[in-house]
PDB file of N, CA and C in Angstrom:
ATOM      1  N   UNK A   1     -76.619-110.114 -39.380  1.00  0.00           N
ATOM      2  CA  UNK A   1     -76.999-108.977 -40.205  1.00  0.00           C
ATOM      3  C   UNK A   1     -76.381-107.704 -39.611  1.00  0.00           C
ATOM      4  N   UNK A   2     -75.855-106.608 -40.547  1.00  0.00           N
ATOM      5  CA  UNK A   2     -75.548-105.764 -40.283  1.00  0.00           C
ATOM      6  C   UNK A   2     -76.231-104.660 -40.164  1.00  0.00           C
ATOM      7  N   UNK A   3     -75.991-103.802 -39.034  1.00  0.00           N
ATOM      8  CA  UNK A   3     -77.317-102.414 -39.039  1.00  0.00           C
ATOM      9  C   UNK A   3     -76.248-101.667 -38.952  1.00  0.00           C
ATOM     10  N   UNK A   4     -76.977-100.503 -40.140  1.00  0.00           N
ATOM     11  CA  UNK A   4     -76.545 -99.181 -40.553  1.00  0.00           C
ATOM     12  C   UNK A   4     -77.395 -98.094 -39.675  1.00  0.00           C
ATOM     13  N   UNK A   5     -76.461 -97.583 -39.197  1.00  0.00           N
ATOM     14  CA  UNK A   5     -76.749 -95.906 -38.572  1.00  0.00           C
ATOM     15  C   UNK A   5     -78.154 -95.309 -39.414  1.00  0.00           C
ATOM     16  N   UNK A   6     -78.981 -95.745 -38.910  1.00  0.00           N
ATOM     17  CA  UNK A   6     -80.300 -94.861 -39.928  1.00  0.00           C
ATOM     18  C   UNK A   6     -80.061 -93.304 -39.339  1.00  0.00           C
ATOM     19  N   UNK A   7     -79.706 -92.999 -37.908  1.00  0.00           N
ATOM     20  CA  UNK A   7     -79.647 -91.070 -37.392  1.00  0.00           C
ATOM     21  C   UNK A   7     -78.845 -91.179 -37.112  1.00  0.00           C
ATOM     22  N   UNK A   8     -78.328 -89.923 -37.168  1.00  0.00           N
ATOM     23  CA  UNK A   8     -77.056 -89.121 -36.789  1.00  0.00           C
ATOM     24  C   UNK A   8     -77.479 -87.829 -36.396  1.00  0.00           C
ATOM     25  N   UNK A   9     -76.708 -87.483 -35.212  1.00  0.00           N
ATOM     26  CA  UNK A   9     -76.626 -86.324 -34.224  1.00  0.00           C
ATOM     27  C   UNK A   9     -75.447 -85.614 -34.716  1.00  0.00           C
ATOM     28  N   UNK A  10     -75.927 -84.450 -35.175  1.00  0.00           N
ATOM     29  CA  UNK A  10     -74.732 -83.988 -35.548  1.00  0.00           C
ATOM     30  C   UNK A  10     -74.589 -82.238 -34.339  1.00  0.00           C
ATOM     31  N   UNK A  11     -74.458 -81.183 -34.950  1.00  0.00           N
ATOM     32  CA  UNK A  11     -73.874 -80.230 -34.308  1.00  0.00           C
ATOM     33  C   UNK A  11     -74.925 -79.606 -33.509  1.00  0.00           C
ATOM     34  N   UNK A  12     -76.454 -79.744 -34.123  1.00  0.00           N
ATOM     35  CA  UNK A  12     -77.027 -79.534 -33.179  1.00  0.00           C
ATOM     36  C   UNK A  12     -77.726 -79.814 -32.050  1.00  0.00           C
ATOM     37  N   UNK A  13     -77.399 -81.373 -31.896  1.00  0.00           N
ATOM     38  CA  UNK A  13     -77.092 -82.019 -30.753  1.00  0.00           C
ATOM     39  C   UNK A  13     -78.578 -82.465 -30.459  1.00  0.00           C
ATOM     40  N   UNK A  14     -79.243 -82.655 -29.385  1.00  0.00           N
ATOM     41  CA  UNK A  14     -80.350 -83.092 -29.205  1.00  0.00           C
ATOM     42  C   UNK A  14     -81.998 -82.468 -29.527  1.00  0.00           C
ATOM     43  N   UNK A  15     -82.072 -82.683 -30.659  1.00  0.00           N
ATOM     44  CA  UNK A  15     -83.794 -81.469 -30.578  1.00  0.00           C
ATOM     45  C   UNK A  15     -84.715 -82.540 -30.442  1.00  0.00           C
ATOM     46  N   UNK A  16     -85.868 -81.365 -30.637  1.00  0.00           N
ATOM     47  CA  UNK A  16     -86.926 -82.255 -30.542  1.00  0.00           C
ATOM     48  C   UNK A  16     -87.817 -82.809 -32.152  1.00  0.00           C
ATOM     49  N   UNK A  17     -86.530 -82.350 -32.975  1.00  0.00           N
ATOM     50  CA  UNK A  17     -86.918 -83.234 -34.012  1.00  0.00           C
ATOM     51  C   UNK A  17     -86.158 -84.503 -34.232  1.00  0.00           C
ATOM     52  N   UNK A  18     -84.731 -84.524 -33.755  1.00  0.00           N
ATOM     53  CA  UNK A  18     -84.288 -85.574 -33.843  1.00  0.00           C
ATOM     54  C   UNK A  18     -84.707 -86.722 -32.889  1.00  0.00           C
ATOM     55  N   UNK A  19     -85.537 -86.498 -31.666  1.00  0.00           N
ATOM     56  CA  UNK A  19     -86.195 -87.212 -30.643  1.00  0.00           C
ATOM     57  C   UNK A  19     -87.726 -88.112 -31.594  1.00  0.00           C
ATOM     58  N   UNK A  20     -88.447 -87.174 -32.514  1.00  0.00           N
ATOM     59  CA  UNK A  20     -89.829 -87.691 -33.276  1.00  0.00           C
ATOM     60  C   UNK A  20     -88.707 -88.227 -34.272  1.00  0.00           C
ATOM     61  N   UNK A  21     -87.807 -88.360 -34.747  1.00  0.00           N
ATOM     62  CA  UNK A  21     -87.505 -89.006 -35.833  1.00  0.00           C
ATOM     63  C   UNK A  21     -86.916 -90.709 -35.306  1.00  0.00           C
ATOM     64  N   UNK A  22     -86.013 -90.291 -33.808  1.00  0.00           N
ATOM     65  CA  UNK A  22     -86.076 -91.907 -33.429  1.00  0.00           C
ATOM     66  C   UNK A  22     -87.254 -92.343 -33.101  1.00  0.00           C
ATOM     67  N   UNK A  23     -88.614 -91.843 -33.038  1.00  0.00           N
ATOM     68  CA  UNK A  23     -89.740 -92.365 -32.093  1.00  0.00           C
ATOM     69  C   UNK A  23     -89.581 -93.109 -33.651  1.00  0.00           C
ATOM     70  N   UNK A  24     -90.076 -92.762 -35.031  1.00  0.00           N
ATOM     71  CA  UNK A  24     -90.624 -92.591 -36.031  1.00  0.00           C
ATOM     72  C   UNK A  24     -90.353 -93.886 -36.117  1.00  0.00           C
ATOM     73  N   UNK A  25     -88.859 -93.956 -36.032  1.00  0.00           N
ATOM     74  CA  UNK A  25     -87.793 -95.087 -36.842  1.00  0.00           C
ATOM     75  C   UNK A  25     -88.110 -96.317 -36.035  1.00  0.00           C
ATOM     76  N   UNK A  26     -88.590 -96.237 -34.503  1.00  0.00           N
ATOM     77  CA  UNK A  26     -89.019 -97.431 -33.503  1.00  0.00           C
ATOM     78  C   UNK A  26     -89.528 -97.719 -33.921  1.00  0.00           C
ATOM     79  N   UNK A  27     -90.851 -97.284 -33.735  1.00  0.00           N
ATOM     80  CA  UNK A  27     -92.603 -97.426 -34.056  1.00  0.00           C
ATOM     81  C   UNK A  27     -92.383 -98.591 -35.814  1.00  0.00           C
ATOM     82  N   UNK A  28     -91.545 -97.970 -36.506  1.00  0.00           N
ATOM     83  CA  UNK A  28     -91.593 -98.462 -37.778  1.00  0.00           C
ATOM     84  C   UNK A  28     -90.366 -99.971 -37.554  1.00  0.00           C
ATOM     85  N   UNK A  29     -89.294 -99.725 -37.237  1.00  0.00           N
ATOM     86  CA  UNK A  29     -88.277-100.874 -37.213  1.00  0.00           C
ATOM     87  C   UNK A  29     -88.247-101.952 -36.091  1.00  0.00           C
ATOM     88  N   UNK A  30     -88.388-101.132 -34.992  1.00  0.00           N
ATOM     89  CA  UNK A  30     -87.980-101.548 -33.250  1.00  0.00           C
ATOM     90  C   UNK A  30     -86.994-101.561 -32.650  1.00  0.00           C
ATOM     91  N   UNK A  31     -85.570-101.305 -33.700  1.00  0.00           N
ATOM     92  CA  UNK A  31     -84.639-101.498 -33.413  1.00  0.00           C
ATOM     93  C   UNK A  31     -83.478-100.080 -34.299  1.00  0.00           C
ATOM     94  N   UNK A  32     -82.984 -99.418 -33.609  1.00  0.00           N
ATOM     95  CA  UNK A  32     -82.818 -97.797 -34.636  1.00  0.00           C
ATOM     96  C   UNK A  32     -81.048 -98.245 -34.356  1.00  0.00           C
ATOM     97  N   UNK A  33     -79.931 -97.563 -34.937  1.00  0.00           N
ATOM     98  CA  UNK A  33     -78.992 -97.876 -34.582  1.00  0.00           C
ATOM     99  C   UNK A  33     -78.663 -95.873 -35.123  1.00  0.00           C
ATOM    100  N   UNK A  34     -77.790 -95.504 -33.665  1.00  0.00           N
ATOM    101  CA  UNK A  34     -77.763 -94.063 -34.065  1.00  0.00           C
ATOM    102  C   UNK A  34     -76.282 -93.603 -33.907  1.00  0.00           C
ATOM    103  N   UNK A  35     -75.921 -92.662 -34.249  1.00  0.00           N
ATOM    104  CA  UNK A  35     -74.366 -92.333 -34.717  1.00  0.00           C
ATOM    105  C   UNK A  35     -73.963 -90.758 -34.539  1.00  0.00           C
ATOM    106  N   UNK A  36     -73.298 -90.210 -33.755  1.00  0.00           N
ATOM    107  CA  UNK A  36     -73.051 -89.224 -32.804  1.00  0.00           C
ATOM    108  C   UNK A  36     -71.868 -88.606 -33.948  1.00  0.00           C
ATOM    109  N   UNK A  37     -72.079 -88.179 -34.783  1.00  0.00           N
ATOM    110  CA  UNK A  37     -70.999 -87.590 -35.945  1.00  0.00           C
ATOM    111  C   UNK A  37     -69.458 -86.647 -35.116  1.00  0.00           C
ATOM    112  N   UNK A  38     -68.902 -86.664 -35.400  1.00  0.00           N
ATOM    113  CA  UNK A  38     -67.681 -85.870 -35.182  1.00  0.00           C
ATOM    114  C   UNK A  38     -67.734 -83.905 -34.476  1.00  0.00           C
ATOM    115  N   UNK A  39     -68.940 -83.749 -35.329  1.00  0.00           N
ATOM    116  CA  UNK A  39     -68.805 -82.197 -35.094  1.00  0.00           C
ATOM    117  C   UNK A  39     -69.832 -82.253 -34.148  1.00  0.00           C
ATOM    118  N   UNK A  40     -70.457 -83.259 -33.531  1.00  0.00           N
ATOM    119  CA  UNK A  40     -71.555 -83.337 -32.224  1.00  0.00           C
ATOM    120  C   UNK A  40     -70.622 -83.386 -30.962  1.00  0.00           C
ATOM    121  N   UNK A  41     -71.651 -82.773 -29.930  1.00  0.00           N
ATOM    122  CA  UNK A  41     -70.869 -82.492 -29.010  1.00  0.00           C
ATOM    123  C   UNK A  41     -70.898 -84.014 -27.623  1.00  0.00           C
ATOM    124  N   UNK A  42     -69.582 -84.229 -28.117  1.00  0.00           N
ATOM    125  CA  UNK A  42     -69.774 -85.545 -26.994  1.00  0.00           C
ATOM    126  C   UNK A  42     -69.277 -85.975 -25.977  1.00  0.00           C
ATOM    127  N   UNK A  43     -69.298 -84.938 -25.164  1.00  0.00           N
ATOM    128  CA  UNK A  43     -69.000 -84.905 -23.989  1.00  0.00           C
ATOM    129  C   UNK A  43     -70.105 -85.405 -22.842  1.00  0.00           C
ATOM    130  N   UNK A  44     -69.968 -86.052 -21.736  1.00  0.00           N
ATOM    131  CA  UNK A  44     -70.999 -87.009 -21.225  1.00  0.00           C
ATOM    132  C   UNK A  44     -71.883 -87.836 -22.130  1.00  0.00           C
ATOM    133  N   UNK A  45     -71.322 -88.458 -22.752  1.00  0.00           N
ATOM    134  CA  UNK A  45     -71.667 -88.899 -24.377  1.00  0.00           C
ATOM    135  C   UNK A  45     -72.772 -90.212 -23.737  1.00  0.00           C
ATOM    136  N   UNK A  46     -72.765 -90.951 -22.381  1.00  0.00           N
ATOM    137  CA  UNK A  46     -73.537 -92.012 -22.270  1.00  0.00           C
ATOM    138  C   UNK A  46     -74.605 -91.380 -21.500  1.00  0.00           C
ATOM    139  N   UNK A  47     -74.585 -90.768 -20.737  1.00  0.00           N
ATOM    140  CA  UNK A  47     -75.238 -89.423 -20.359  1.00  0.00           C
ATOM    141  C   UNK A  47     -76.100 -88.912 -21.674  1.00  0.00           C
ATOM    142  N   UNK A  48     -76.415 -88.696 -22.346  1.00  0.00           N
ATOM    143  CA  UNK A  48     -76.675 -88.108 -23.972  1.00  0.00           C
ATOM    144  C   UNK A  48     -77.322 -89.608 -24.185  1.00  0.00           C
ATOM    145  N   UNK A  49     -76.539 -90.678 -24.323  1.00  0.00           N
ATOM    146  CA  UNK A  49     -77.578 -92.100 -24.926  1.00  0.00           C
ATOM    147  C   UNK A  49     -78.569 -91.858 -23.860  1.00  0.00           C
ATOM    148  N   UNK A  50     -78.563 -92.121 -22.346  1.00  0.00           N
ATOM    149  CA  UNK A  50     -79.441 -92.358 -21.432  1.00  0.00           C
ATOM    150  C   UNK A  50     -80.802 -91.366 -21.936  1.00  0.00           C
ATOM    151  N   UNK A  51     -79.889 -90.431 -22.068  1.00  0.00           N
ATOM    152  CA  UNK A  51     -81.211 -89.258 -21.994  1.00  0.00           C
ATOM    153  C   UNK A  51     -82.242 -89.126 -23.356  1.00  0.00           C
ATOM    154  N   UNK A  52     -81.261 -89.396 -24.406  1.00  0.00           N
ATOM    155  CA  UNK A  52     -82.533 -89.788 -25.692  1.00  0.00           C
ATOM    156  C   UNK A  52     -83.315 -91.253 -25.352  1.00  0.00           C
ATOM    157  N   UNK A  53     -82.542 -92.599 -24.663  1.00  0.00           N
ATOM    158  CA  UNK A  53     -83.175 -93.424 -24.746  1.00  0.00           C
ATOM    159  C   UNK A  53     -84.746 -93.357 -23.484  1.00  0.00           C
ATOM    160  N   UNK A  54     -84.395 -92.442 -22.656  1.00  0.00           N
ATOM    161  CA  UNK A  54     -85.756 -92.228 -21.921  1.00  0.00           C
ATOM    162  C   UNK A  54     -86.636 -91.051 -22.140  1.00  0.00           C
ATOM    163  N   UNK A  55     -86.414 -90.351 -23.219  1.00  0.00           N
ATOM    164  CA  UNK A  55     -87.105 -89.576 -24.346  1.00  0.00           C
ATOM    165  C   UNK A  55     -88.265 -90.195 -25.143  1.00  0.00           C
ATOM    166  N   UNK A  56     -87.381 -91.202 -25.397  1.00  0.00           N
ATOM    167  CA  UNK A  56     -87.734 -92.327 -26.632  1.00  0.00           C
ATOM    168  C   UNK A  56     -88.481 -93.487 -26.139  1.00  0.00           C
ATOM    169  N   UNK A  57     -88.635 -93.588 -24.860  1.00  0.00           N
ATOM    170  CA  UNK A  57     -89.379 -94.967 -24.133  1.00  0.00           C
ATOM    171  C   UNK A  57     -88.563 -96.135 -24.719  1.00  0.00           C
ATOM    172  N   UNK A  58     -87.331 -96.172 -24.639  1.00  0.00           N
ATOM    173  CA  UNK A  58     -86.975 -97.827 -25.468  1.00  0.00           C
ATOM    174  C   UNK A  58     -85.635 -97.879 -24.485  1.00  0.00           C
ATOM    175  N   UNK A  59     -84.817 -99.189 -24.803  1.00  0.00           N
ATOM    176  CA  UNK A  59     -83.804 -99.393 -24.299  1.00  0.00           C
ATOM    177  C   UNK A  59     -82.633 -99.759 -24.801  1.00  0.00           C
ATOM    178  N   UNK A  60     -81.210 -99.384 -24.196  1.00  0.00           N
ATOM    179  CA  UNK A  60     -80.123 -99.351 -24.941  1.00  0.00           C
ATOM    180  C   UNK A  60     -79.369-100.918 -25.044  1.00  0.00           C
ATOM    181  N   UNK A  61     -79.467-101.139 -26.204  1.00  0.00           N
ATOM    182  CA  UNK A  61     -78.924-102.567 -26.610  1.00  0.00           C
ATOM    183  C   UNK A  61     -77.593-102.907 -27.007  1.00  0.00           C
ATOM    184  N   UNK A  62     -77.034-101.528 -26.884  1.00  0.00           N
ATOM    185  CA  UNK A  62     -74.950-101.697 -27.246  1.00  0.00           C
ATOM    186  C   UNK A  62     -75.182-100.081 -27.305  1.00  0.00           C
ATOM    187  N   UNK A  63     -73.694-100.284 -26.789  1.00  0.00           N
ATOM    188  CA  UNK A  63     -72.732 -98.201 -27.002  1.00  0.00           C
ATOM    189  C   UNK A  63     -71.692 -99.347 -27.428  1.00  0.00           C
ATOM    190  N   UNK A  64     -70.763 -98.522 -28.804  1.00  0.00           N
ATOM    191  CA  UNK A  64     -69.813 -98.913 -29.330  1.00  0.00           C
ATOM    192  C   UNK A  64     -69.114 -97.271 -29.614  1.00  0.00           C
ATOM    193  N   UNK A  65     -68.007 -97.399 -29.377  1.00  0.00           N
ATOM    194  CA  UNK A  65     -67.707 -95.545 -29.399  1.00  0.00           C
ATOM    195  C   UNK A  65     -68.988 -94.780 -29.472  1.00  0.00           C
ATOM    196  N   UNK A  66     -68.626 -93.671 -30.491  1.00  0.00           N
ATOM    197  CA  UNK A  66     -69.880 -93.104 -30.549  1.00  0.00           C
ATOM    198  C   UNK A  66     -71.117 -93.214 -30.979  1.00  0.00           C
ATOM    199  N   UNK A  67     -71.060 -94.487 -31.204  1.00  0.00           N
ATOM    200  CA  UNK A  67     -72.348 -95.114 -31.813  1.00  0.00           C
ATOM    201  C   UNK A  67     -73.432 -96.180 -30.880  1.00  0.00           C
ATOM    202  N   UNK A  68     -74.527 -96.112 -31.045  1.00  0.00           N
ATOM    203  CA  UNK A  68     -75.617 -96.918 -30.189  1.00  0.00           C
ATOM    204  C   UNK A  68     -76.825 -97.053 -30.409  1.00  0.00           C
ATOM    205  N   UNK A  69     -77.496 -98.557 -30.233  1.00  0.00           N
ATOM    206  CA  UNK A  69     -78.283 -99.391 -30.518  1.00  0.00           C
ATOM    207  C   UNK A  69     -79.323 -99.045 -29.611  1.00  0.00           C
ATOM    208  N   UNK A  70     -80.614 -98.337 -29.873  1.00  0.00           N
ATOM    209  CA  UNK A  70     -81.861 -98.245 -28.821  1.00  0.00           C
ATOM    210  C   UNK A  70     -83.064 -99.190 -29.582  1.00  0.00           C
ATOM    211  N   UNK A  71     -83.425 -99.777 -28.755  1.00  0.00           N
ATOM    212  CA  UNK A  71     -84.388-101.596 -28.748  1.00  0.00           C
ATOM    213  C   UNK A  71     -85.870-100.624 -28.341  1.00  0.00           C
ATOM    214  N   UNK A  72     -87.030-100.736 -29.104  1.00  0.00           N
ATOM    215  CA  UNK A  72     -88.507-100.523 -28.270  1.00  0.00           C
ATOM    216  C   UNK A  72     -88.522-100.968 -26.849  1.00  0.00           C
ATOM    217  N   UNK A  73     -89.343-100.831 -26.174  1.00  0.00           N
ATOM    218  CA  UNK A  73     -89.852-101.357 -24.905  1.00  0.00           C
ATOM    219  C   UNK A  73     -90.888-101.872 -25.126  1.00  0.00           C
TER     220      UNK A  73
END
């Protein structure tokens, strides 16, 4: 099965709404797949996964370019 990017980070980069919207998408799926858009800033870009995925209490299940898979705990 294929998983579609349900979030995307775009220019304004990490808030704390896009942090309650992956909790949202866990709590509800378990499995979120998220997507770092072009005009986001992605520099230390796994640095940036680490840091939403221990935001988020869950764990990272694939980085594929700018895109990545965070799993519940």
């Amino acid at each position: 099965m294929e998983l579609k990017a349900t979030v995307q980070v775009g220019k304004k980069g990490i808030t704390p709404e896009l942090i309650e919207e992956i909790r949202a998408q866990l709590k509800k799926r378990k499995i979120v797949k998220i997507k770092f858009l072009k005009n986001a800033e992605r520099e230390n870009f796994k640095d940036k996964v680490k840091e939403i995925a221990s935001k988020v209490d869950a764990e990272i299940v694939e980085i594929r370019g700018f895109t990545f898979i965070l799993r519940k705990k």
